[in-house]
N, C-alpha and C. Protein backbone atom coordinates (compact mmCIF):
# COMPACT_ATOMS: atom_id res chain seq x y z
N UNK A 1 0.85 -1.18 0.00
CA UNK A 1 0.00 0.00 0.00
C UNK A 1 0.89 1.24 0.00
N UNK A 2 0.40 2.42 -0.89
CA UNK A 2 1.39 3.30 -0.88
C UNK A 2 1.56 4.63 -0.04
N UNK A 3 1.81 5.25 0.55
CA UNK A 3 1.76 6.00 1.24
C UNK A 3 0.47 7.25 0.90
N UNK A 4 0.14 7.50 -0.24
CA UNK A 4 -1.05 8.15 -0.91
C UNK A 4 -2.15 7.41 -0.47
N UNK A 5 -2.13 6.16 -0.78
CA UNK A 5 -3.20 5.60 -0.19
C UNK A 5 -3.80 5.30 1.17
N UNK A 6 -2.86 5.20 1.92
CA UNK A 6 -2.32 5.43 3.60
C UNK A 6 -3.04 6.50 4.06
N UNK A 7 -2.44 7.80 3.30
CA UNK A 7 -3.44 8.51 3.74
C UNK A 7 -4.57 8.99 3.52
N UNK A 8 -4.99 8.11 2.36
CA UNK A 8 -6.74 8.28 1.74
C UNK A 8 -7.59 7.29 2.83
N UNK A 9 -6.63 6.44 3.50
CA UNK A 9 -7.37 5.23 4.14
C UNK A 9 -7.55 6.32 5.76
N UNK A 10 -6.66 6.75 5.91
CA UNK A 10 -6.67 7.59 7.42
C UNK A 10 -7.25 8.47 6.95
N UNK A 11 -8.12 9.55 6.19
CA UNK A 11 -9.01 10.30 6.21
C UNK A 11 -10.03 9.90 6.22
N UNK A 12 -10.55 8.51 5.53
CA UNK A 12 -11.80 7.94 5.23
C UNK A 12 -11.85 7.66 6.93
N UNK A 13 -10.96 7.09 7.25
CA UNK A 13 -11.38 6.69 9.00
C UNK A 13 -11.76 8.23 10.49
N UNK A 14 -11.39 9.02 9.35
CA UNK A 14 -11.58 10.09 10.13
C UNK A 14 -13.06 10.41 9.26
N UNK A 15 -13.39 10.16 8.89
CA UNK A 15 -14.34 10.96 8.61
C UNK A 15 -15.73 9.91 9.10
N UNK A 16 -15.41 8.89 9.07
CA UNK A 16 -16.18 8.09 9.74
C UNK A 16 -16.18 8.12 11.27
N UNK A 17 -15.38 8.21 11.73
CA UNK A 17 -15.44 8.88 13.53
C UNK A 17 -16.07 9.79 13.56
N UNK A 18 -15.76 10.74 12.75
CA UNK A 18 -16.17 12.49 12.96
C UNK A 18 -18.04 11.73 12.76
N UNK A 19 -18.25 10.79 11.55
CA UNK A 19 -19.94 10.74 11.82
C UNK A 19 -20.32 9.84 12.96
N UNK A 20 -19.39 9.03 13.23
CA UNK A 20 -19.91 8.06 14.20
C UNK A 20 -20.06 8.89 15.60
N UNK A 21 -19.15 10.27 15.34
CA UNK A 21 -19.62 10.83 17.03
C UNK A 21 -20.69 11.82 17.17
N UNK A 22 -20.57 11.97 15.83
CA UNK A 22 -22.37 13.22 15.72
C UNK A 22 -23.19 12.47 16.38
N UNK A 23 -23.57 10.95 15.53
CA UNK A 23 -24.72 10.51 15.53
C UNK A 23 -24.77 9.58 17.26
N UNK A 24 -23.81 9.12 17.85
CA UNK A 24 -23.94 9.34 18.94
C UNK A 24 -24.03 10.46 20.24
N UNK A 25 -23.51 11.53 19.58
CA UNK A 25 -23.90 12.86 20.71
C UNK A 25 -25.52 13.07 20.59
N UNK A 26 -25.80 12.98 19.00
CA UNK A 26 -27.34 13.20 18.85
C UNK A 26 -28.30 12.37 19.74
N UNK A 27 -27.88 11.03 19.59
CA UNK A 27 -28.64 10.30 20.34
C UNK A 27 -28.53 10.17 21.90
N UNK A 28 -27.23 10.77 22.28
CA UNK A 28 -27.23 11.05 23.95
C UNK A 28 -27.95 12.65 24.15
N UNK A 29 -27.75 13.37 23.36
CA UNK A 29 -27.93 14.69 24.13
C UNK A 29 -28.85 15.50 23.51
N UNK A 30 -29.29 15.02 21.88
CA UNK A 30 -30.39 15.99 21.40
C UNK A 30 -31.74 15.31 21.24
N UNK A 31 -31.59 14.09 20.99
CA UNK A 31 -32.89 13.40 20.43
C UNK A 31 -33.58 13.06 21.70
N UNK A 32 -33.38 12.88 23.09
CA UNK A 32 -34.13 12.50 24.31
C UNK A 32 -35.04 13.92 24.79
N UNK A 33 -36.16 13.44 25.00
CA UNK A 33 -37.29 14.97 25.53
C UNK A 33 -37.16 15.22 26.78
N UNK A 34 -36.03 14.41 27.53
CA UNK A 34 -35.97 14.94 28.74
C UNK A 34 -34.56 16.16 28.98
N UNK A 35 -33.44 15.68 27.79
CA UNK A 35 -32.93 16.81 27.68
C UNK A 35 -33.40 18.11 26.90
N UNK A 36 -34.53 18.23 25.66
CA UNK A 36 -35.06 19.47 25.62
C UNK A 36 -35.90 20.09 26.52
N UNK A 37 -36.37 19.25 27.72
CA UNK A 37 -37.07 20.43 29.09
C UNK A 37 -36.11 20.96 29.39
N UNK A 38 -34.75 20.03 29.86
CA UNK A 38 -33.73 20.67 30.97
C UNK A 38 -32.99 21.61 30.28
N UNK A 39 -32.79 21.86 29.05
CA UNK A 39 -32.32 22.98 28.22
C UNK A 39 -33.45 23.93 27.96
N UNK A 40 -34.16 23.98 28.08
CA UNK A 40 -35.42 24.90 27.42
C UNK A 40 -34.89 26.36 27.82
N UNK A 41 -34.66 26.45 29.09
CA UNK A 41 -34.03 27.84 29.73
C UNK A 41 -32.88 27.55 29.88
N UNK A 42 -32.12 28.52 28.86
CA UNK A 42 -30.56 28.14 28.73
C UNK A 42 -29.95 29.38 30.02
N UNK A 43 -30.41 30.09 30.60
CA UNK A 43 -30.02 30.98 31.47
C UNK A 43 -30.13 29.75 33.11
N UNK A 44 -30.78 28.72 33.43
CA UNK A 44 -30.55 28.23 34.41
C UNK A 44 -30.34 26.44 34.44
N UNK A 45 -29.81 26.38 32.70
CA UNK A 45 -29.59 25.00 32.53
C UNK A 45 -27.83 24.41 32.66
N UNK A 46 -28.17 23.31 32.44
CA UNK A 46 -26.61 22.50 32.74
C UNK A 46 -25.67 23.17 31.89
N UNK A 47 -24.26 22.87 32.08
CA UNK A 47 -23.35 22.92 30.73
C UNK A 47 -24.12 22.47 29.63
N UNK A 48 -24.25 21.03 29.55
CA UNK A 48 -24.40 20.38 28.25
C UNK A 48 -25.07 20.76 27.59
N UNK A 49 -26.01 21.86 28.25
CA UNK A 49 -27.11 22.14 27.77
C UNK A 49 -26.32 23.16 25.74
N UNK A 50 -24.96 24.12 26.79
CA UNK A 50 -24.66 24.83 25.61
C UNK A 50 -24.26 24.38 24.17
N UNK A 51 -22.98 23.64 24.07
CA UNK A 51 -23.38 22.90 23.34
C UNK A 51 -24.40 22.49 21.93
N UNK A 52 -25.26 21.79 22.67
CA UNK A 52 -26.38 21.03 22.53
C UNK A 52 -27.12 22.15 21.61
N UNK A 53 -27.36 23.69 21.90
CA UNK A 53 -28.01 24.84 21.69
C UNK A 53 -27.31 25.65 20.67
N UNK A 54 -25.51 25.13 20.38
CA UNK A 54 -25.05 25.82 19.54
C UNK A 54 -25.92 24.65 18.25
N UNK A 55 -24.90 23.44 18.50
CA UNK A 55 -25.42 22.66 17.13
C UNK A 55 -27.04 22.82 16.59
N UNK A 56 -28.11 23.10 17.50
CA UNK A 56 -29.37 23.09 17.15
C UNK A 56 -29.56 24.80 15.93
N UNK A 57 -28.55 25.93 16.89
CA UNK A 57 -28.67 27.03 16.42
C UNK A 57 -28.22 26.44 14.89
N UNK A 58 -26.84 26.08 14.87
CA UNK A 58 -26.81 25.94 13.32
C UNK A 58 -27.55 25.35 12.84
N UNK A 59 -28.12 23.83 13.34
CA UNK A 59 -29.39 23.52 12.27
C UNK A 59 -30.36 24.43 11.90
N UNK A 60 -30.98 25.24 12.88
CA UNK A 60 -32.14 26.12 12.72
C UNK A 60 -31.73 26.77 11.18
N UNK A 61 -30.78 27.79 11.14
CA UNK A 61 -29.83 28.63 9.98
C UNK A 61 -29.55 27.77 9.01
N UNK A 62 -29.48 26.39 9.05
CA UNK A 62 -29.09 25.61 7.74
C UNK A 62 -27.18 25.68 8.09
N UNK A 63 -26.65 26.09 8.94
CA UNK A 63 -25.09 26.47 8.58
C UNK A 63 -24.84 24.97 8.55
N UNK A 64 -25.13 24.05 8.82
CA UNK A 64 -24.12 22.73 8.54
C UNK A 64 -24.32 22.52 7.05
N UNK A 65 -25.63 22.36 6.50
CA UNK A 65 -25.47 22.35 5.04
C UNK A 65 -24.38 23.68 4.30
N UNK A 66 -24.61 24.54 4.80
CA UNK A 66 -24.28 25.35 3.89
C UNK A 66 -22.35 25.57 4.00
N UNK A 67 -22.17 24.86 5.54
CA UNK A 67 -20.35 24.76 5.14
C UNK A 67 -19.92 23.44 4.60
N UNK A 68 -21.08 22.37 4.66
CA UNK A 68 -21.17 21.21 3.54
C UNK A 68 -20.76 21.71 2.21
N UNK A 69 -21.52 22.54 1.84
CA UNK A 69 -21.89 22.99 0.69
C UNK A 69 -20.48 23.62 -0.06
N UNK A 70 -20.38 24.42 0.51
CA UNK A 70 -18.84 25.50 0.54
C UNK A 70 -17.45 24.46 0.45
N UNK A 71 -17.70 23.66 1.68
CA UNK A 71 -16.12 22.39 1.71
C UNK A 71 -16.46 21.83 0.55
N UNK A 72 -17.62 21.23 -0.11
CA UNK A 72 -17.93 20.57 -1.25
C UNK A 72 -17.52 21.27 -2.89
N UNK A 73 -17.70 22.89 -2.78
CA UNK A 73 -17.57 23.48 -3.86
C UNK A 73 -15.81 23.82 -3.96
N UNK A 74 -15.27 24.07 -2.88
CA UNK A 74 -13.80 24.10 -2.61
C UNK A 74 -13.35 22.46 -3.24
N UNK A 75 -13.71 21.78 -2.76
CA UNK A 75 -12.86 20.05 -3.36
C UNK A 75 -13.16 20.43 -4.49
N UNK A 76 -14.12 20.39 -5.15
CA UNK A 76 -14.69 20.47 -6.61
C UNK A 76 -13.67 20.93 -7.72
N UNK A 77 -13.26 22.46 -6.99
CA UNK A 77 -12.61 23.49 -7.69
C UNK A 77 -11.07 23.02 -7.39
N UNK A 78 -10.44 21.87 -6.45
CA UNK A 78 -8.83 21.64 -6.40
C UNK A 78 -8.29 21.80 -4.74
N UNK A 79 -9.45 21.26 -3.71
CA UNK A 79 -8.79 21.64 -2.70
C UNK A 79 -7.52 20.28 -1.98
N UNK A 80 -7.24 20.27 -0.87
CA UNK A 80 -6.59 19.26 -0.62
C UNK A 80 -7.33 17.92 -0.18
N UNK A 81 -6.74 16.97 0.24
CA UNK A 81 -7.47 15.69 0.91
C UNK A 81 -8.28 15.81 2.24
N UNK A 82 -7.60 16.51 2.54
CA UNK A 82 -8.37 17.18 3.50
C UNK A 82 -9.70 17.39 3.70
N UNK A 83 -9.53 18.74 2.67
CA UNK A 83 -10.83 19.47 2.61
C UNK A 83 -11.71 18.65 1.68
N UNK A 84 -11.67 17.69 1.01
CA UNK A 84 -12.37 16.28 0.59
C UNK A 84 -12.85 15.88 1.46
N UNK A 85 -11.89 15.33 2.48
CA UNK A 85 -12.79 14.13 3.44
C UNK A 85 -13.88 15.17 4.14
N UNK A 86 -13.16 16.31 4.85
CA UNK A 86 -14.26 17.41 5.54
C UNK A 86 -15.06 18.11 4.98
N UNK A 87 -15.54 17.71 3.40
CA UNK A 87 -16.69 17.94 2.74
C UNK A 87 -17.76 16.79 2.76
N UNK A 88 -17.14 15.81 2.87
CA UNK A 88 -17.97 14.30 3.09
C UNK A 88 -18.45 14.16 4.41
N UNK A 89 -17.64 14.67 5.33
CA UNK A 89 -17.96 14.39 6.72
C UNK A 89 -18.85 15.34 7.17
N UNK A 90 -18.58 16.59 6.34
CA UNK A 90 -19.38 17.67 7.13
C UNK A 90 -21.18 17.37 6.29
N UNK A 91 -20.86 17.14 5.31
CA UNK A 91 -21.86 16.63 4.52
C UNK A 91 -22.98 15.97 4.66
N UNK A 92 -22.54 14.61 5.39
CA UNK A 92 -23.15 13.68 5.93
C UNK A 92 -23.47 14.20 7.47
N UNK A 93 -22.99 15.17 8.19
CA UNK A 93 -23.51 15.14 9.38
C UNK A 93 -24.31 16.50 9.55
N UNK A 94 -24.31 17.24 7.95
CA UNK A 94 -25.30 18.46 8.09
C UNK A 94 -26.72 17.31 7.63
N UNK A 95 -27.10 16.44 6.90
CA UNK A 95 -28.08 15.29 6.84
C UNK A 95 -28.14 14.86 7.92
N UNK A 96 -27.69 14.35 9.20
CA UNK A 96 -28.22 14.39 10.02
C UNK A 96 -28.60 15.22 11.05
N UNK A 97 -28.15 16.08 10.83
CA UNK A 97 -28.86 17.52 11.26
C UNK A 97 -29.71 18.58 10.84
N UNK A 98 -30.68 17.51 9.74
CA UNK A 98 -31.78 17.72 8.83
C UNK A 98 -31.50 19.14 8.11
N UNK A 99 -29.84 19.35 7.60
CA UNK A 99 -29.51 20.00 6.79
C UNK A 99 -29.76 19.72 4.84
N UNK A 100 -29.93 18.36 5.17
CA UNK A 100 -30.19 17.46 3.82
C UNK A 100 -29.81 18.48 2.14
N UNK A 101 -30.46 19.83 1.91
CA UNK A 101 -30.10 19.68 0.67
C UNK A 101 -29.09 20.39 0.16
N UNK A 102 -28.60 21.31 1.24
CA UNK A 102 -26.89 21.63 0.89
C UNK A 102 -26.02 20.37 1.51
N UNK A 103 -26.48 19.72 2.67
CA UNK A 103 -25.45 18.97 2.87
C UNK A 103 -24.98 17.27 1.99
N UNK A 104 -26.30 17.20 1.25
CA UNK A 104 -26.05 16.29 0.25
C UNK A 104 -25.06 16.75 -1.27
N UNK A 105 -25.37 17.97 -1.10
CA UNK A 105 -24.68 18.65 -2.51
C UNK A 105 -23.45 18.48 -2.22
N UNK A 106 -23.07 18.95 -1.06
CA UNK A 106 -21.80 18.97 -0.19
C UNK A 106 -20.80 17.95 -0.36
N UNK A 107 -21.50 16.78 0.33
CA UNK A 107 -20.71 15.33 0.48
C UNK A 107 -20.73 14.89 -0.92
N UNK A 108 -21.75 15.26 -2.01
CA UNK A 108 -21.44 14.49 -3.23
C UNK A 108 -20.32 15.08 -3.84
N UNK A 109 -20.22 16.46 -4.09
CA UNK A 109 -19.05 17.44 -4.52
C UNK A 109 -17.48 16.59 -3.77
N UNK A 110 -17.42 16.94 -2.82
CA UNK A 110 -15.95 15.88 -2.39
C UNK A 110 -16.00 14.95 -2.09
N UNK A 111 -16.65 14.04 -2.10
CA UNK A 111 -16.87 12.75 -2.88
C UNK A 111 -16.66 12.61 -3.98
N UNK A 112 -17.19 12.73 -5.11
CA UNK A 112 -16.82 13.16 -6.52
C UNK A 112 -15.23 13.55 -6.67
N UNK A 113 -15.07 14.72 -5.84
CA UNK A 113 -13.55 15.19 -6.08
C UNK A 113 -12.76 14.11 -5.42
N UNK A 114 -12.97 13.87 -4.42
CA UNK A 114 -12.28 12.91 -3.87
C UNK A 114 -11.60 11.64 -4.95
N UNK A 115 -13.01 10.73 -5.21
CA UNK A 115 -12.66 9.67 -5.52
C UNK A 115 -12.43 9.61 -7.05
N UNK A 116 -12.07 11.24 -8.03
CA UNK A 116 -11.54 11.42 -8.76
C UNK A 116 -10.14 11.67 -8.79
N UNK A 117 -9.68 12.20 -7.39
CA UNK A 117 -8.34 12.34 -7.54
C UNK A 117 -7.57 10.72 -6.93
N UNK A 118 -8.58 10.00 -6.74
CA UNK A 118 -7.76 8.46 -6.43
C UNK A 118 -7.75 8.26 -7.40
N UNK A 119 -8.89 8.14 -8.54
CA UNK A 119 -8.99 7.59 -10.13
C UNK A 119 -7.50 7.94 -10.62
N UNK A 120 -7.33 9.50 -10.47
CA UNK A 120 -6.32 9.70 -11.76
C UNK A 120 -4.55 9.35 -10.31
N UNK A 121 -4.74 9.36 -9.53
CA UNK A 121 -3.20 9.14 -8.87
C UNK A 121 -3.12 7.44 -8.92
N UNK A 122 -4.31 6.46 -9.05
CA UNK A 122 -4.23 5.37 -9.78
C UNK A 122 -3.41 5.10 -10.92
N UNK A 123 -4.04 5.86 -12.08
CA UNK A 123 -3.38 5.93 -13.19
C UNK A 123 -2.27 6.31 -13.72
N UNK A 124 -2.07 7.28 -12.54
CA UNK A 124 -0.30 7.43 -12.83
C UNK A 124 0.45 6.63 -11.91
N UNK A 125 -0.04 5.89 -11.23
CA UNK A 125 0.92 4.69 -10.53
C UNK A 125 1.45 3.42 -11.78
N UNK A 126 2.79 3.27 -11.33
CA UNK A 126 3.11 2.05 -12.40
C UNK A 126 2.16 0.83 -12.37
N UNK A 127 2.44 -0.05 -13.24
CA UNK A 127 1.65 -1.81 -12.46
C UNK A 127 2.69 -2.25 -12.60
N UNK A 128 2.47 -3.02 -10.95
CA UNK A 128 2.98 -3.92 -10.48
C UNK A 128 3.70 -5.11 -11.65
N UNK A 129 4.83 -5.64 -11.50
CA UNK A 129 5.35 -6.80 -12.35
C UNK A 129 5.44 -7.93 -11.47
N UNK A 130 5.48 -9.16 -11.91
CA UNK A 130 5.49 -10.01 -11.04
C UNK A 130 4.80 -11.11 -11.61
C-alpha cells in the first residue's frame, strides 16, 4: 500500500469517527425529551445544555449544510485531501442535522472530487510486475 493511499485510508477513518460521534452525541444529548425540558431555559440549565443549543442554532440557519456545501464546492474546484474528506464528513452530518439539501450537494461534490483524484493518482501509478 502506498503512502497516498495510507493517507486516503486515514481520512476515510476520520471521517467516519467524525460521523460516528455526531450521531452518537445526537442520540445522547439531542434526540431524548428529557434533555429538551432541561435545556429549554438556557439561562438556568446544565453545561451540556450549551453545546447542545449551539449545534441546534446551526441547524435552525441551515449552517451545517451550507459549510457542507462550501467544503464541497472548494474540493470540486482543487482543494486538498483534506478538505475532501471534511466535505464528506461535514456533509453527511449536516443530513443528520436535517440539513439534507446543501449537505447532500456537499458530500457528493468531495466525494466526486475525492474519488476522482484516487482515479487519476491510480493511473499514474506504475503496475505492479510479477
Amino acid at each position: 500500500m502506498t503512502q497516498r493511499y495510507r493517507a486516503d485510508l486515514m481520512a476515510l477513518l476520520v471521517v467516519l469517527a467524525a460521523i460516528a460521534a455526531m450521531v452518537i452525541y445526537r442520540h445522547v444529548w439531542v434526540e431524548p425529551r428529557a434533555w429538551g425540558a432541561l435545556c429549554l431555559d438556557l439561562s438556568r440549565a446544565p453545561a451540556a445544555c450549551y453545546p447542545r443549543a449551539g449545534l441546534l442554532w446551526l441547524q435552525h440557519w441551515q449552517l451545517w449544510g451550507a459549510g457542507a456545501l462550501a467544503l464541497g464546492l472548494w474540493s470540486f474546484f482543487g482543494a486538498p485531501r483534506a478538505v475532501k474528506a471534511a466535505a464528506v464528513a461535514l456533509g453527511v452530518i449536516a443530513v443528520l442535522n436535517f440539513n439534507a439539501t446543501w449537505g447532500m450537494v456537499g458530500a457528493a461534490l468531495g466525494g466526486w472530487a475525492w474519488a476522482e483524484a484516487l482515479a487519476r493518482q491510480s493511473r499514474s501509478l506504475p503496475l505492479a510486475r510479477g
